[in-house]
C-alpha atoms as a PDB file:
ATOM      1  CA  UNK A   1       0.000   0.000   0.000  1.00  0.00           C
ATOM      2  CA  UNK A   2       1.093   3.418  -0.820  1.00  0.00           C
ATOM      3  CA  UNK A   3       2.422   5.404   2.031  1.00  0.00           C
ATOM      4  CA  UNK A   4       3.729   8.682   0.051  1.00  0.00           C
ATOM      5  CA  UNK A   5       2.587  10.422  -2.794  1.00  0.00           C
ATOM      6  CA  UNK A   6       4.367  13.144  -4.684  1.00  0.00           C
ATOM      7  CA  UNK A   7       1.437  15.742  -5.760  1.00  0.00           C
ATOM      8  CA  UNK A   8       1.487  18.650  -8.401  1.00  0.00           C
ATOM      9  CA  UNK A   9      -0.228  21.983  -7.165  1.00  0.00           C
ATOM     10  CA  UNK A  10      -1.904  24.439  -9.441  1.00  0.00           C
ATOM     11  CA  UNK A  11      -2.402  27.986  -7.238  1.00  0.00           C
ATOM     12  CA  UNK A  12      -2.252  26.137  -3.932  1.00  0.00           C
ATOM     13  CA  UNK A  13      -5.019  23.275  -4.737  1.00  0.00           C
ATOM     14  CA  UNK A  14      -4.278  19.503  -5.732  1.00  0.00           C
ATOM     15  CA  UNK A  15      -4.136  19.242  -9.475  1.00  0.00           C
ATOM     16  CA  UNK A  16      -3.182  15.467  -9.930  1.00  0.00           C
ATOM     17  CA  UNK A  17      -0.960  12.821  -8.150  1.00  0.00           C
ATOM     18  CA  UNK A  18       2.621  11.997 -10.297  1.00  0.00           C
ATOM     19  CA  UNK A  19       3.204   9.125  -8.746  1.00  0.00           C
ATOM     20  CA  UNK A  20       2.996   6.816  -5.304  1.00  0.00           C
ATOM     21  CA  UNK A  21       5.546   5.004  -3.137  1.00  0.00           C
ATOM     22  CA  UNK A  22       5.783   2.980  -0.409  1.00  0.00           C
ATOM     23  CA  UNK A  23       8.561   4.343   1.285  1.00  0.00           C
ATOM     24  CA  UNK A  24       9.881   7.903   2.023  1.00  0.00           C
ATOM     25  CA  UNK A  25      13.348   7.133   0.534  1.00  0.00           C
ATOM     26  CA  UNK A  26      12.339   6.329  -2.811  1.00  0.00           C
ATOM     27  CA  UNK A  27       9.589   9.172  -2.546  1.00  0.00           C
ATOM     28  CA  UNK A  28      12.273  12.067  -1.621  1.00  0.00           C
ATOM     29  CA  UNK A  29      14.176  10.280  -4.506  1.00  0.00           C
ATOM     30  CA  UNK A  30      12.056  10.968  -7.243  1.00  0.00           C
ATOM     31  CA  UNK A  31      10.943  14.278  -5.962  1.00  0.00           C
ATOM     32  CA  UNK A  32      14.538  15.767  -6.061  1.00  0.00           C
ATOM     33  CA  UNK A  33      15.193  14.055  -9.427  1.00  0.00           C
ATOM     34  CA  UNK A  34      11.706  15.650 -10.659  1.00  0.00           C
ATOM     35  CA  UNK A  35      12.364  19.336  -8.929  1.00  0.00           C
ATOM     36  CA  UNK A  36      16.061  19.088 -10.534  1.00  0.00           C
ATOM     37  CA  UNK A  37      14.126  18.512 -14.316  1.00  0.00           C
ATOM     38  CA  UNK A  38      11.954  21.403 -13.422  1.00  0.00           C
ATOM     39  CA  UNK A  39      15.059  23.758 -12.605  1.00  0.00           C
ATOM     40  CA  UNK A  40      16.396  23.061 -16.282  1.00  0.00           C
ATOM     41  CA  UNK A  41      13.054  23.940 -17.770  1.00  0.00           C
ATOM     42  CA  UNK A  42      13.971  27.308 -20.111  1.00  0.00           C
ATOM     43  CA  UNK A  43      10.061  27.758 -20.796  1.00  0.00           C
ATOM     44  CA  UNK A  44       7.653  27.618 -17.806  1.00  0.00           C
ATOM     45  CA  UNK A  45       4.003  27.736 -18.507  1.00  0.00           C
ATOM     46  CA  UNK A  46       2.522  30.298 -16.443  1.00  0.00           C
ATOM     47  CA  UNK A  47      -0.668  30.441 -18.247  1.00  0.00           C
ATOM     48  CA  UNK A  48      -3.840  27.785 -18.263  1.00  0.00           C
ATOM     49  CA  UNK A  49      -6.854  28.870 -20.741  1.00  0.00           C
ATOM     50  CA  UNK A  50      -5.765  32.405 -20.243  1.00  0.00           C
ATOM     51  CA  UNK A  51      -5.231  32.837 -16.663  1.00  0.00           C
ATOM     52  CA  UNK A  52      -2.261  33.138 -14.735  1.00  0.00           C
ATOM     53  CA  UNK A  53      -1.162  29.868 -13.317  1.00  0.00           C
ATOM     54  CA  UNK A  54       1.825  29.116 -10.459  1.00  0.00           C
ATOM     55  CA  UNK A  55       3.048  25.389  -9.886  1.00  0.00           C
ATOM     56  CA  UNK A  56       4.586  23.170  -7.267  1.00  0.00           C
ATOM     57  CA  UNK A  57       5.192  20.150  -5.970  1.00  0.00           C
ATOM     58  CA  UNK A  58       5.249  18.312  -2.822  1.00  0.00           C
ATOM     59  CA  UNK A  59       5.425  15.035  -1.261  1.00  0.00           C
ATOM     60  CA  UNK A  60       2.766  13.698   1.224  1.00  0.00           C
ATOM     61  CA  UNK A  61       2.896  11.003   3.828  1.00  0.00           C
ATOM     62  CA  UNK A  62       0.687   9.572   6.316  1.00  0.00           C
ATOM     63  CA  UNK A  63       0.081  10.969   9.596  1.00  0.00           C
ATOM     64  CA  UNK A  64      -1.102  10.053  13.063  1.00  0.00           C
ATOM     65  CA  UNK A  65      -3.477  13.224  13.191  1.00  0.00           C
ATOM     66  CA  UNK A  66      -6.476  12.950  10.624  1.00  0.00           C
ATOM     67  CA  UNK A  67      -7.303  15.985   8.208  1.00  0.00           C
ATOM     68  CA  UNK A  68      -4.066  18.119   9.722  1.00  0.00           C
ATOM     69  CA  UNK A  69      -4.157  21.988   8.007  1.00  0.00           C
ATOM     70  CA  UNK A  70      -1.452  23.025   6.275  1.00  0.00           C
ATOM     71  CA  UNK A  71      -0.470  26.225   4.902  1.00  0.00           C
ATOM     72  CA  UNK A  72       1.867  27.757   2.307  1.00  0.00           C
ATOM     73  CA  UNK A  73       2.520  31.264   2.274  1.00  0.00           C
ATOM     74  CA  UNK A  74       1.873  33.040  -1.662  1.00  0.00           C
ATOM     75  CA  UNK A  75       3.940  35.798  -3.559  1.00  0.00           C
ATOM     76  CA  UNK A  76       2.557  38.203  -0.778  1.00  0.00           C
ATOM     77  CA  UNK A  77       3.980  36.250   2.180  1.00  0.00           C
ATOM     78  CA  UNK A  78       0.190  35.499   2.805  1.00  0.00           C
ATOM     79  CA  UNK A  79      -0.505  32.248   4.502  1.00  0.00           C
ATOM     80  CA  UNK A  80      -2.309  29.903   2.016  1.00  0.00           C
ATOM     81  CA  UNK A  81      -4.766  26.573   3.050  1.00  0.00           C
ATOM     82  CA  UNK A  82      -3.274  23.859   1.285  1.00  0.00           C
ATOM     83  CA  UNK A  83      -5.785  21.220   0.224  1.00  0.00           C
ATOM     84  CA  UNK A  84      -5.085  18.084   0.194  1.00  0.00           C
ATOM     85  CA  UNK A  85      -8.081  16.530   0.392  1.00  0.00           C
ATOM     86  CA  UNK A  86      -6.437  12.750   1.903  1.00  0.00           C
ATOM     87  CA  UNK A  87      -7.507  11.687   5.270  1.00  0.00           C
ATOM     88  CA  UNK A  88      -4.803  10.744   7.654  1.00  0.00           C
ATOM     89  CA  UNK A  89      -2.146  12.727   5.122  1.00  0.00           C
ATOM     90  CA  UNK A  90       0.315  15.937   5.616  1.00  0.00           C
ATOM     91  CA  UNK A  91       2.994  17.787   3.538  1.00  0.00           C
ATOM     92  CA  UNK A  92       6.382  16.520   4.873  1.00  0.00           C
ATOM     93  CA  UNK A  93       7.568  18.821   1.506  1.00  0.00           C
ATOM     94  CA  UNK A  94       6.778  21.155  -0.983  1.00  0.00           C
ATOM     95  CA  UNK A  95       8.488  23.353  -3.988  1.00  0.00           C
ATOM     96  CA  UNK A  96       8.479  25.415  -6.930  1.00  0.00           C
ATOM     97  CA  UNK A  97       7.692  23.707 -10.251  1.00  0.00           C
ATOM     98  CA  UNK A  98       8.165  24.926 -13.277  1.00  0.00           C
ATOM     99  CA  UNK A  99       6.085  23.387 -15.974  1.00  0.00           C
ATOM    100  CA  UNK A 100       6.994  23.185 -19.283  1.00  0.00           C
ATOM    101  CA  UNK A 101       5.044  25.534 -22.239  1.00  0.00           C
ATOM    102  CA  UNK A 102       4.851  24.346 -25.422  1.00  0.00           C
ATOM    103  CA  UNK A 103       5.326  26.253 -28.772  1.00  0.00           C
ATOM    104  CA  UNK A 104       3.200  25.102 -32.194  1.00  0.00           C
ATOM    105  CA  UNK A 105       4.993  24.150 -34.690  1.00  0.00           C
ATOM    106  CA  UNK A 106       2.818  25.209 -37.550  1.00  0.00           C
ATOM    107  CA  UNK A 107       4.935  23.998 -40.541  1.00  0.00           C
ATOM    108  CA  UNK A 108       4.445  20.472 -38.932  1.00  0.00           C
ATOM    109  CA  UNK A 109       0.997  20.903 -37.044  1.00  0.00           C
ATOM    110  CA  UNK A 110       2.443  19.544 -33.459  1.00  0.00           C
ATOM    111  CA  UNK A 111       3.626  20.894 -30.068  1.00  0.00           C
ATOM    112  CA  UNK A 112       6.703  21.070 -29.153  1.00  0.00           C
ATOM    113  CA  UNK A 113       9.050  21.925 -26.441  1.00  0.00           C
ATOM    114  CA  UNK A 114      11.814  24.484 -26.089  1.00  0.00           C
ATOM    115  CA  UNK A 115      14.865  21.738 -26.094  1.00  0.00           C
ATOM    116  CA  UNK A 116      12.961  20.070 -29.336  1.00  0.00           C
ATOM    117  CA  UNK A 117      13.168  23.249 -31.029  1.00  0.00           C
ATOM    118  CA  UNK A 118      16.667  24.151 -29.769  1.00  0.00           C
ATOM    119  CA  UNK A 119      18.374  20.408 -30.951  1.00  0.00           C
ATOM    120  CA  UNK A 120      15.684  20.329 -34.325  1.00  0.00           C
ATOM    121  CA  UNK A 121      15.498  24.036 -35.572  1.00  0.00           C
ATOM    122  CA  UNK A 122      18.459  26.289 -33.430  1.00  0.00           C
ATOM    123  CA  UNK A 123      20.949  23.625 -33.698  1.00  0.00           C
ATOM    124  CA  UNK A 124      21.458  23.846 -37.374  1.00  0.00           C
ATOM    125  CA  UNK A 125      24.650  25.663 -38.797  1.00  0.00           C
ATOM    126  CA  UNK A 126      24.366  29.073 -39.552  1.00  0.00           C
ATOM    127  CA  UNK A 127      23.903  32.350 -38.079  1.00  0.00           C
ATOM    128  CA  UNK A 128      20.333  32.227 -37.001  1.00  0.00           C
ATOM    129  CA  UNK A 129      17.695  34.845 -36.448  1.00  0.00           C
ATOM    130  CA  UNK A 130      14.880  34.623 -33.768  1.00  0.00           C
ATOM    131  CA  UNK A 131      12.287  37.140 -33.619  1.00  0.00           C
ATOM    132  CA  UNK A 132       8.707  38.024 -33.228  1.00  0.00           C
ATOM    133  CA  UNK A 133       5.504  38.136 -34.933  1.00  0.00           C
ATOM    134  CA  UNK A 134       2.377  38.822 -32.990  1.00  0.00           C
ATOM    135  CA  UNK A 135       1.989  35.840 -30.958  1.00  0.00           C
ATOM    136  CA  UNK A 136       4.527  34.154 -33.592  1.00  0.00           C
ATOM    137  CA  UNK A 137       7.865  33.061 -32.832  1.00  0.00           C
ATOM    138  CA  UNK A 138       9.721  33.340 -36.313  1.00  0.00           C
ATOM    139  CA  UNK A 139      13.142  31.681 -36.785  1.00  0.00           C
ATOM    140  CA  UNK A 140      15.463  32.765 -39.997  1.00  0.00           C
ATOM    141  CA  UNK A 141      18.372  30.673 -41.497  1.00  0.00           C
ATOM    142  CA  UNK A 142      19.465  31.826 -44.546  1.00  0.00           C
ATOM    143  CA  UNK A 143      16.804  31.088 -46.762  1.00  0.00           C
ATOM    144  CA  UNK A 144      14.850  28.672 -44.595  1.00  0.00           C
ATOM    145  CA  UNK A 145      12.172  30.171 -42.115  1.00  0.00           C
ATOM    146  CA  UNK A 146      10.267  28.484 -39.681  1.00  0.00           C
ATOM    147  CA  UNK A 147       6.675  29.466 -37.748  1.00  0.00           C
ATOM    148  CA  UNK A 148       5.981  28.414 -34.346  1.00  0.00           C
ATOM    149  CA  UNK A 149       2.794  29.800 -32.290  1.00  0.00           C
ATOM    150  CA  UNK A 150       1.888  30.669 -28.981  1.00  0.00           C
ATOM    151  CA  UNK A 151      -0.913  32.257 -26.816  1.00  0.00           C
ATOM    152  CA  UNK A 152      -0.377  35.915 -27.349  1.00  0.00           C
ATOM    153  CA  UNK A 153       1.754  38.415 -27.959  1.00  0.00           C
ATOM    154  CA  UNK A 154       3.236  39.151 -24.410  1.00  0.00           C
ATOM    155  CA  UNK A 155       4.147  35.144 -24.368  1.00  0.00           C
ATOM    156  CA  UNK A 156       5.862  35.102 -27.797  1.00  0.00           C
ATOM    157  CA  UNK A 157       7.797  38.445 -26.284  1.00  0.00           C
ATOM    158  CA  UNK A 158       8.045  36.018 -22.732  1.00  0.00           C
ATOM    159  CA  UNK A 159       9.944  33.179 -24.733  1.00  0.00           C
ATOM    160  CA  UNK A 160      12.203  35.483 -26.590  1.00  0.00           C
ATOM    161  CA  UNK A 161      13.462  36.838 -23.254  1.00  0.00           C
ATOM    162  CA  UNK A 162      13.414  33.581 -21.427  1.00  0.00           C
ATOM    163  CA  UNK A 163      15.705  32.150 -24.662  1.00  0.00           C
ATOM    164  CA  UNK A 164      17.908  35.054 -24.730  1.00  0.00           C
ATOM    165  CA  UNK A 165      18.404  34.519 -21.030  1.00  0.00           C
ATOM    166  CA  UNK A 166      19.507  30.804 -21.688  1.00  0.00           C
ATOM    167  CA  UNK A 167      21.779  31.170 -24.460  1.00  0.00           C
ATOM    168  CA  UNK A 168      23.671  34.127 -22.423  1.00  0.00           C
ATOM    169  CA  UNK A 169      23.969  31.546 -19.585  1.00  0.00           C
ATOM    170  CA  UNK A 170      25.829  29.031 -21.911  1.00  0.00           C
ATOM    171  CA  UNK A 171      27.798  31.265 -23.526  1.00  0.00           C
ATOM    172  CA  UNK A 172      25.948  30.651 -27.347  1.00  0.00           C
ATOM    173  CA  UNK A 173      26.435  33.502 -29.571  1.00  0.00           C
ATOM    174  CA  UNK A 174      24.778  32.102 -32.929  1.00  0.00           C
ATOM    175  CA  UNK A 175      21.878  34.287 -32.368  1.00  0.00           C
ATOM    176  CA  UNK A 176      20.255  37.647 -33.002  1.00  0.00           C
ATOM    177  CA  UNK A 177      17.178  37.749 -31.155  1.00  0.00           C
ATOM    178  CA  UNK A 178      14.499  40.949 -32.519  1.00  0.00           C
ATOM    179  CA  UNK A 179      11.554  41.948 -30.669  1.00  0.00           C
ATOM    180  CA  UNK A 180      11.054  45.173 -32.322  1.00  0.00           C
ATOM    181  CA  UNK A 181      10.440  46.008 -36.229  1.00  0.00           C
ATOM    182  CA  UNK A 182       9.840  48.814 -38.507  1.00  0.00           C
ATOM    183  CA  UNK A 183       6.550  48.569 -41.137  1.00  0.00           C
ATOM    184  CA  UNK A 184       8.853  47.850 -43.460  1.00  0.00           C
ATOM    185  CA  UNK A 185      10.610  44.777 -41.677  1.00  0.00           C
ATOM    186  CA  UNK A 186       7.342  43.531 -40.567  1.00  0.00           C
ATOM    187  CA  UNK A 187       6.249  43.744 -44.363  1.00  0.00           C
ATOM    188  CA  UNK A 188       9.276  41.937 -45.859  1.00  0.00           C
ATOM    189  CA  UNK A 189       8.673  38.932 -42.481  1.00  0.00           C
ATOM    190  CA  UNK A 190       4.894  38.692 -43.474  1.00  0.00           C
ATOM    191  CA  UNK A 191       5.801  38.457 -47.731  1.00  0.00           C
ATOM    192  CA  UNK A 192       8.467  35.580 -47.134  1.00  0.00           C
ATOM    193  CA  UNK A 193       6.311  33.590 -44.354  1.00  0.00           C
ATOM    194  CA  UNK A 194       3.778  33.915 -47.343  1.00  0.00           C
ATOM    195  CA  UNK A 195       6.497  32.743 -50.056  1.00  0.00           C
ATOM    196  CA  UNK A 196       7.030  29.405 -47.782  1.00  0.00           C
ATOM    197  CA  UNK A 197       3.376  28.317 -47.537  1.00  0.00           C
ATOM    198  CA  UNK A 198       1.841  30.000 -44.547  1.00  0.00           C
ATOM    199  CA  UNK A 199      -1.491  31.044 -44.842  1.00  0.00           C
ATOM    200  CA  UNK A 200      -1.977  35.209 -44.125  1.00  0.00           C
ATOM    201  CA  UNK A 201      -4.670  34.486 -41.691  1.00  0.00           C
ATOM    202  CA  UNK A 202      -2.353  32.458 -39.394  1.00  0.00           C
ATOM    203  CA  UNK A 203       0.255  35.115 -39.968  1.00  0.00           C
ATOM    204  CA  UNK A 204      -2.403  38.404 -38.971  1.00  0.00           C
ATOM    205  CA  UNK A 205      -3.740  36.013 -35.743  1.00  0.00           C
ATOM    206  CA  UNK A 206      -2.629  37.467 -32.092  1.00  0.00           C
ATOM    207  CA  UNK A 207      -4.284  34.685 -30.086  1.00  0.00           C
ATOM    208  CA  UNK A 208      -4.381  30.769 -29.686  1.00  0.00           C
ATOM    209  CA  UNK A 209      -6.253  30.761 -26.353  1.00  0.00           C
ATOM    210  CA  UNK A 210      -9.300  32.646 -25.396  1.00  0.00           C
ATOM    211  CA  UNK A 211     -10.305  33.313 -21.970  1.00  0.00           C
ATOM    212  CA  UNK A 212     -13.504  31.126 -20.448  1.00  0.00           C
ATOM    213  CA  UNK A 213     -15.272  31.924 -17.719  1.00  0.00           C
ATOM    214  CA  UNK A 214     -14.204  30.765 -14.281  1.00  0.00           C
END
């Protein structure tokens, strides 16, 4: 029987359970080994059908005392009810988790992830440029141009920071990363994007996601 699970929190509640263990040494295992993935993660999702999302991940164990409160304090240093929702459980730990976004790929109609673009796309030879269009992440090498999509416009600007960020930390100077264009710029991106097959409407949208109602 199960004795520990490790949990994933979305804004302080239970989301889903990763995975159970029996005992607390292979439980503490696989969190650290799952919080040291998370660390390495270059795009975090912070957004779920257009709200603003935050992410951890904790390990609970069985406890003598039935239904015991916990709390977690929040970016304010206000004290947060955690629920758990187990009988006869408690949080022996809990951290930061930083979920990986995905980018469309809309040459090949799939998600992706950062590293999949980086080793499939960024790794190729060349002087390559990365830049922005609307909620479009555009990448340029030589003559070969690839789309990717994602939610909006202040993500697409989000990624090109967080990637910039990255490649400084490694030391890769291959890149010239543009958030900013002229009308003339944005003209000559929107008639070669054309040239290579994509469709103006995709080119003109500024949203993926639309907000629902709570």
């Amino acid at each position: 029987m199960e004795n520990y699970l490790i949990v994933l929190f979305k804004n302080k509640s239970k989301k889903r359970i990763i995975k159970k263990f029996i005992t607390i040494n292979k439980a503490q295992t696989f969190f650290k080994n799952l919080i040291k993935k998370s660390d390495d993660v270059i795009f975090s999702k912070e957004y779920e059908s257009s709200y603003p999302c935050n992410f951890e991940v904790g390990i609970i164990g069985k406890t003598s005392s039935q239904n015991e409160t916990v709390y977690m304090k929040d970016q304010f240093g206000r004290n947060i009810k955690v629920k758990l929702e187990n009988d006869g459980m408690s949080l022996i730990s809990i951290l930061p988790y930083r979920k990986e976004e995905k980018l469309f790929d809309v040459q090949k109609n799939k998600k992706i992830d950062t590293q999949t673009l980086i080793k499939n796309y960024i790794s190729l030879e060349g002087v390559k440029m990365i830049s922005t269009l609307h909620n479009k992440i555009i990448i340029q090498i030589n003559e070969k141009v690839f789309l990717f999509s994602l939610k909006n416009e202040s993500e697409s600007n989000r990624f090109i920071d967080c990637l910039t960020s990255y490649f400084f930390k490694i030391k890769r100077g291959d890149c010239i990363f543009v958030k900013d264009y002229s009308s003339a710029q944005r003209k000559y991106l929107f008639d070669i994007l054309e040239k290579n097959g994509i469709d103006k409407k995709i080119l003109y949208r500024k949203f993926t996601t639309y907000p629902r109602s709570k």
